[in-house]
Protein backbone atom coordinates (compact mmCIF):
# COMPACT_ATOMS: atom_id res chain seq x y z
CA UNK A 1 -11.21 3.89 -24.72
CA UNK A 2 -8.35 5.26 -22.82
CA UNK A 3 -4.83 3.76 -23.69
CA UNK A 4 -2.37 2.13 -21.93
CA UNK A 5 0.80 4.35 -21.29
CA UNK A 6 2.74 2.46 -18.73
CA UNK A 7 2.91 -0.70 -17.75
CA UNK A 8 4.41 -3.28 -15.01
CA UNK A 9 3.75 -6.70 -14.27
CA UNK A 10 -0.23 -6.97 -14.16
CA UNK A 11 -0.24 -3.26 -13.64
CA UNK A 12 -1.26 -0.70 -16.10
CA UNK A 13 -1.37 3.26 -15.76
CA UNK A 14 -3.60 5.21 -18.32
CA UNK A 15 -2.53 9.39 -18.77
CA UNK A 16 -5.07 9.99 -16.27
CA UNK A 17 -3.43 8.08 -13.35
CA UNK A 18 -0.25 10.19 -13.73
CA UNK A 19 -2.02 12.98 -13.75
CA UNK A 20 -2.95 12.42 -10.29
CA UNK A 21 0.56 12.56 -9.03
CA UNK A 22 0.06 16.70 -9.93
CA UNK A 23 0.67 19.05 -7.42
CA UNK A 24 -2.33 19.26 -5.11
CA UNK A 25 -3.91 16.05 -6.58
CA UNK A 26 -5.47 13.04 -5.00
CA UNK A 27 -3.38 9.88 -5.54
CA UNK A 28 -5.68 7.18 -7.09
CA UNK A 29 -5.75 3.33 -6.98
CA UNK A 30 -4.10 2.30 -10.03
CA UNK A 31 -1.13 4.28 -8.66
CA UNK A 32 -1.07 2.69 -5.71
CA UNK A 33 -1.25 -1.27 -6.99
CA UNK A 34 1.21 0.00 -9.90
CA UNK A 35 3.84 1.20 -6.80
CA UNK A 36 3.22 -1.96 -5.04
CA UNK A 37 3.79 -4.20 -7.95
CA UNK A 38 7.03 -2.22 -8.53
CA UNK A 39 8.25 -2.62 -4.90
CA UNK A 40 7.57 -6.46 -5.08
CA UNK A 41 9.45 -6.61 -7.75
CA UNK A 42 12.92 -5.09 -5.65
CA UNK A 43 12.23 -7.67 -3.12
CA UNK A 44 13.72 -10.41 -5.54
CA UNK A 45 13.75 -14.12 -5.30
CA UNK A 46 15.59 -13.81 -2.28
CA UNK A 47 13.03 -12.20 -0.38
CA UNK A 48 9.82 -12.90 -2.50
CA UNK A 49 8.45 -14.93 0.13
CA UNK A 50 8.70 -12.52 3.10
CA UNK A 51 5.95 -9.86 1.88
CA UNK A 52 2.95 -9.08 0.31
CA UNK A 53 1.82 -6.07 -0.81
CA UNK A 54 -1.86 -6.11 -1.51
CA UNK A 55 -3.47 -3.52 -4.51
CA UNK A 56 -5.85 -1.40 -3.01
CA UNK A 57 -8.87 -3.79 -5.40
CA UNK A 58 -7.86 -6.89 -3.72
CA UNK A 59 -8.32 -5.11 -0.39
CA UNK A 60 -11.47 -4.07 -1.63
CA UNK A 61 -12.49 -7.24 -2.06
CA UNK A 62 -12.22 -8.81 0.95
CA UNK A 63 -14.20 -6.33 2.60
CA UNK A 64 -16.88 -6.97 0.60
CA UNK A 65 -17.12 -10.38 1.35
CA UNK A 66 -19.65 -11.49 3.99
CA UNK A 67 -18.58 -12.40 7.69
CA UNK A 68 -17.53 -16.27 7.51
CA UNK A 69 -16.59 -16.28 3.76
CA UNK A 70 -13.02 -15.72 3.60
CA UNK A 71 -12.04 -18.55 4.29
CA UNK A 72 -13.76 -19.71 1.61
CA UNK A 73 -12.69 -17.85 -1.12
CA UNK A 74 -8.37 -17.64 0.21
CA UNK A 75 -7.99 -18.68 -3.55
CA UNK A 76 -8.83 -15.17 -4.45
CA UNK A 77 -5.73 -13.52 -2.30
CA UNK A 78 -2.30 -13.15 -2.48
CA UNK A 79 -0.21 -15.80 -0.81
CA UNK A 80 0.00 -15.32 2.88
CA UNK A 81 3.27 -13.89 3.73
CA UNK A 82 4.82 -13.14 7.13
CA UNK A 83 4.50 -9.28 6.35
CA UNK A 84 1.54 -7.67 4.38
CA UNK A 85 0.94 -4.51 3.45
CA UNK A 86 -2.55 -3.30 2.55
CA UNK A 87 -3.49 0.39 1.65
CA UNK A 88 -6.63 1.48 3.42
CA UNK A 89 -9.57 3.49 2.02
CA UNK A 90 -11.73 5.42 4.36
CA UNK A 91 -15.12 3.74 2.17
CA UNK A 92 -14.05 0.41 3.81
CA UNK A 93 -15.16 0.38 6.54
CA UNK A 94 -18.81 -0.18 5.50
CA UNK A 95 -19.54 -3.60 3.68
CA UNK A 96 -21.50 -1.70 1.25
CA UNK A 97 -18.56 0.73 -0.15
CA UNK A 98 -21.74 3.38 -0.97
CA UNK A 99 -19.37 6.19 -0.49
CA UNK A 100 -16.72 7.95 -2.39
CA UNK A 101 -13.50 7.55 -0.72
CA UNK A 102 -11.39 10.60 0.71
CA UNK A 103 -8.66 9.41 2.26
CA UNK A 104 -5.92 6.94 1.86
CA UNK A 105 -3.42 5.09 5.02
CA UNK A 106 -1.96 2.05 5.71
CA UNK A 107 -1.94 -1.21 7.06
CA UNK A 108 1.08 -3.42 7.66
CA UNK A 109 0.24 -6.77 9.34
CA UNK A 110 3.50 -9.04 10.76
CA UNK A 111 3.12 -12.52 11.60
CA UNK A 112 1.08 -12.68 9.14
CA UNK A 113 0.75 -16.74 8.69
CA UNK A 114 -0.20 -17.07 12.19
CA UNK A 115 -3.81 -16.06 13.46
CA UNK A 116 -2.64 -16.26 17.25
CA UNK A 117 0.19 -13.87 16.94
CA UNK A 118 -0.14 -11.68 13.87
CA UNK A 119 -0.27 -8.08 14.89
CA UNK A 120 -1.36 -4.93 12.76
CA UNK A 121 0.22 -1.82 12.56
CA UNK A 122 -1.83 1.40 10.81
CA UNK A 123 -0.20 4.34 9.83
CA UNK A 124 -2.78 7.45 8.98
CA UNK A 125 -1.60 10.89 8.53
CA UNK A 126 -4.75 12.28 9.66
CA UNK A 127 -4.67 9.91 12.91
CA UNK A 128 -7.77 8.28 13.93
CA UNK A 129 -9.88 9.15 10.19
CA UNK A 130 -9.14 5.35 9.28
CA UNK A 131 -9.43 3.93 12.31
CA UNK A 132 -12.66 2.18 11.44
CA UNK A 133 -12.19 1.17 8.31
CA UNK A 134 -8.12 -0.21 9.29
CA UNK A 135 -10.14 -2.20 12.18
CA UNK A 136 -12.56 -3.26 9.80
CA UNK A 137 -9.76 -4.58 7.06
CA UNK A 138 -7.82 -5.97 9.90
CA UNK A 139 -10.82 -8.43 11.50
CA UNK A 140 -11.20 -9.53 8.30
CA UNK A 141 -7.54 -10.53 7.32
CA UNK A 142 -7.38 -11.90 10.55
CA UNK A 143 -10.60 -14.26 9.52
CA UNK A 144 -8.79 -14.86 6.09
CA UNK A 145 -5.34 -16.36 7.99
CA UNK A 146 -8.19 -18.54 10.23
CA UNK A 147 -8.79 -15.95 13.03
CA UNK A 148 -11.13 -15.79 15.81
CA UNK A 149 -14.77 -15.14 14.93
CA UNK A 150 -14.49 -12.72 18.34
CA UNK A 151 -14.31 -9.11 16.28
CA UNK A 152 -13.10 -7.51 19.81
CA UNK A 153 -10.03 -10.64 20.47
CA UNK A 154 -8.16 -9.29 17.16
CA UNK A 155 -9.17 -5.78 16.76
CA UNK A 156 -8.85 -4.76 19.91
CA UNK A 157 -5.76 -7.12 21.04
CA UNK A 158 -3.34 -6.98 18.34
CA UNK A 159 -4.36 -3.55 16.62
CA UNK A 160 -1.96 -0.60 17.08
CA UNK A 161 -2.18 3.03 15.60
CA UNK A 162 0.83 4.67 15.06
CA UNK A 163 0.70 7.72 17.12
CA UNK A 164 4.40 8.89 16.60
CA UNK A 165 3.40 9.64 12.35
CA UNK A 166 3.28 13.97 11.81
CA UNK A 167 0.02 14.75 10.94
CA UNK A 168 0.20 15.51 7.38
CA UNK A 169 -0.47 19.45 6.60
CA UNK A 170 -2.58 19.91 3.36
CA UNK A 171 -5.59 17.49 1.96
CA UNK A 172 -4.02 15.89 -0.50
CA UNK A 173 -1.02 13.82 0.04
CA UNK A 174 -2.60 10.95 2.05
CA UNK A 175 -1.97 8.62 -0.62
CA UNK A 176 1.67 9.16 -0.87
CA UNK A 177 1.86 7.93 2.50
CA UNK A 178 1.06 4.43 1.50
CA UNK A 179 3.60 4.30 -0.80
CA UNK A 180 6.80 5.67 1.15
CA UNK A 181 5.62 3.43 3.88
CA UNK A 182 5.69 0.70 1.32
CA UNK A 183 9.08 1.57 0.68
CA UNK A 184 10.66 2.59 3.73
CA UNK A 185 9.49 -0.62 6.02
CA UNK A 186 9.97 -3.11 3.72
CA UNK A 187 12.96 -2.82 1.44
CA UNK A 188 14.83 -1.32 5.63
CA UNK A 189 13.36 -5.16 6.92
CA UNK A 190 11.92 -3.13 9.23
CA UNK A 191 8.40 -3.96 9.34
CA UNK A 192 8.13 -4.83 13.14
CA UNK A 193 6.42 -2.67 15.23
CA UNK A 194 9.99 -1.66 16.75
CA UNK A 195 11.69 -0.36 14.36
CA UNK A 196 8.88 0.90 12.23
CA UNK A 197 8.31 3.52 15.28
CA UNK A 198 11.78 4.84 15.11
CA UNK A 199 11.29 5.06 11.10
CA UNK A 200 8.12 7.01 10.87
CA UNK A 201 8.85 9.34 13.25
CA UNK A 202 11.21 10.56 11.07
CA UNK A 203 8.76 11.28 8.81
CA UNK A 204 7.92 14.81 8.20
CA UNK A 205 5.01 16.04 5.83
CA UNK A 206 7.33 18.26 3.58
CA UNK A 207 9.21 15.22 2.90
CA UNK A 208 6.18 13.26 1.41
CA UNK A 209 5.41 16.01 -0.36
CA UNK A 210 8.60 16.58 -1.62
CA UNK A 211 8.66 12.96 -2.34
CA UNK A 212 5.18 13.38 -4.77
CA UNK A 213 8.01 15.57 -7.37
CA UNK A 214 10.39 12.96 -7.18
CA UNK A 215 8.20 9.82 -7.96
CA UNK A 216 6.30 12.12 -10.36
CA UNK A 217 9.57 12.89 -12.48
CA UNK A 218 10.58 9.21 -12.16
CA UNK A 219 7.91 7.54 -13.96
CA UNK A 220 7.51 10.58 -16.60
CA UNK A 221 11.20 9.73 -17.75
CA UNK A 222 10.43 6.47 -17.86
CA UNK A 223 7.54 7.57 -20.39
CA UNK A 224 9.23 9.50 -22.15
CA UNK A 225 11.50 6.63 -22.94
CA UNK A 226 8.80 4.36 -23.76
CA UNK A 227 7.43 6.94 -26.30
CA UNK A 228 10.65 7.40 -27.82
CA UNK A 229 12.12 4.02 -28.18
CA UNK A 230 8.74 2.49 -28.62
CA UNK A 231 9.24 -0.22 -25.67
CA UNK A 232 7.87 -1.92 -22.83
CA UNK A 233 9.82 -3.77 -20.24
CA UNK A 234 8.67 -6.86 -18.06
CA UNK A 235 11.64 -7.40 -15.46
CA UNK A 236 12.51 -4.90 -12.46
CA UNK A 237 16.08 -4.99 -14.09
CA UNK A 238 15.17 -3.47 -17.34
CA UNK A 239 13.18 -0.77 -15.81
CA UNK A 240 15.94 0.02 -13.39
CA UNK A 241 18.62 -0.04 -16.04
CA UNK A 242 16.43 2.19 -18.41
CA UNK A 243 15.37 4.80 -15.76
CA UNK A 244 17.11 4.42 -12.53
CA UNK A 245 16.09 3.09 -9.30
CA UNK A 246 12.81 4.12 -7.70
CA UNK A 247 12.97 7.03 -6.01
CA UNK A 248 13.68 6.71 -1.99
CA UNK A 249 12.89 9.19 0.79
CA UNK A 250 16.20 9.61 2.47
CA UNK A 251 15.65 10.23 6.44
C-alpha cells in the first residue's frame, strides 16, 4: 500500500502525486483537492463563508448523479457559498465518465446561493475543449442550488467562457491552471466576472509554467521538514510558519 507523505485537512498526497508536479507531467486530482483544501484554509474565519472550493471527486460526483437527483442528495456537497470554484475534467461531460480524462479547466460560479442570478465563469487554456463538459457541470450545480429543469435557461443564459485567457503552449500544464485561478480570484476578492477579465488576461503561459517550479519546491520543503522533524501539522498557521506562504503568481 502506498504511504501517506503529506497531509492537510482531509487531504492526503502519496510520492506519486508529487511526482506529477515534474516537469512535463500531468497534474492529477489529489493535487488539485490538496491545493484547494490549502487555499480554504487562507480564507480564515473571516471569509470562510464567502467560497467554496470543490475537490475535483466531489465534482465528480454530481455529475454522476441522474437528472432530478441533486436535490436530493445536497447533503453530499459542500455548503453553498456565494462563490464556488469547481475544477473541470474533460470525462465529465458524459454521465458515464467511460473515458480517461485529458484535460483539466475551471469553473467559478458567483451568486452562487441564488438559482435566478448565479452566473458561471469557465476558464480553459485550450478554449472551447471543456466547453461541454463546464456546461454539463454547470446545469447541474445550477439544479443542485434549485435551478430550472430548462438545460438551455442556465447554460445558455448565465454561462460565459473566458475568451481573454492565452492559450496555454505545451500539453501539459492544464491543471496548473485550476490552481492559480484558485488563487488569484479568490484570495484578490475578485471573483466577479469584472475583474476576473482584467486578472486573467494577465496571464501568460510561461508564467503557469514557471509557477509548476515554484509550487513544486514549496511543498518538497515542506517534506523535507516533515521527514526530518518527524511532524504533521493541522492548522494553515503551522504550515505557513514551518514553510512559508503558498507560493503566488505575481502579475
Amino acid at each position: 500500500m502506498s504511504q501517506t507523505v503529506l497531509s492537510f485537512g482531509s487531504s492526503s498526497l502519496q510520492a506519486a502525486d508529487l511526482d506529477t508536479l515534474e516537469d512535463r507531467e500531468w497534474l492529477n486530482d489529489n493535487i488539485i483537492a490538496f491545493f484547494f483544501e490549502l487555499m480554504e484554509a487562507q480564507l480564515g474565519e473571516k471569509r470562510k463563508d464567502e467560497a467554496a472550493l470543490w475537490p475535483p471527486s466531489i465534482v465528480e460526483l454530481l455529475c454522476s448523479l441522474s437528472d432530478g437527483e441533486e436535490r436530493d442528495h445536497e447533503g453530499l456537497f459542500p455548503p453553498l457559498r456565494s462563490c464556488a470554484f469547481l475544477p473541470i475534467n474533460d470525462r465529465y461531460s458524459s454521465s458515464t465518465h467511460d473515458s480517461i480524462g485529458t484535460h483539466w479547466s475551471l469553473l467559478v460560479v458567483t451568486d452562487g446561493h441564488a438559482p435566478d442570478i448565479a452566473k458561471a465563469r469557465h476558464y480553459d487554456s485550450l478554449y472551447g475543449h471543456n466547453d461541454r463538459a463546464a456546461r454539463r457541470v454547470w446545469y447541474k450545480y445550477h439544479r443542485l442550488i434549485g435551478g430550472s429543469t430548462d438545460k438551455g435557461n442556465c447554460a445558455l443564459d448565465r454561462f460565459e467562457e473566458a475568451k481573454e485567457l492565452a492559450s496555454q503552449v505545451n500539453a501539459n500544464d492544464c491543471g496548473l491552471y485550476p490552481l492559480v485561478f484558485a488563487d488569484l480570484l479568490l484570495l484578490s476578492c475578485s471573483p466577479q466576472p469584472q475583474g476576473a477579465k482584467t486578472i486573467a488576461a494577465k496571464v501568460l503561459p510561461k508564467d503557469v509554467e514557471a509557477y509548476r517550479k515554484r509550487f513544486r519546491d514549496w511543498t518538497h520543503k515542506w517534506l523535507e521538514y516533515c521527514i526530518k522533524k518527524q511532524e504533521s501539522w493541522k492548522s494553515w498557521s503551522d504550515v505557513k510558519a514551518h514553510v512559508g506562504d503558498v507560493p503566488r503568481l505575481n502579475l
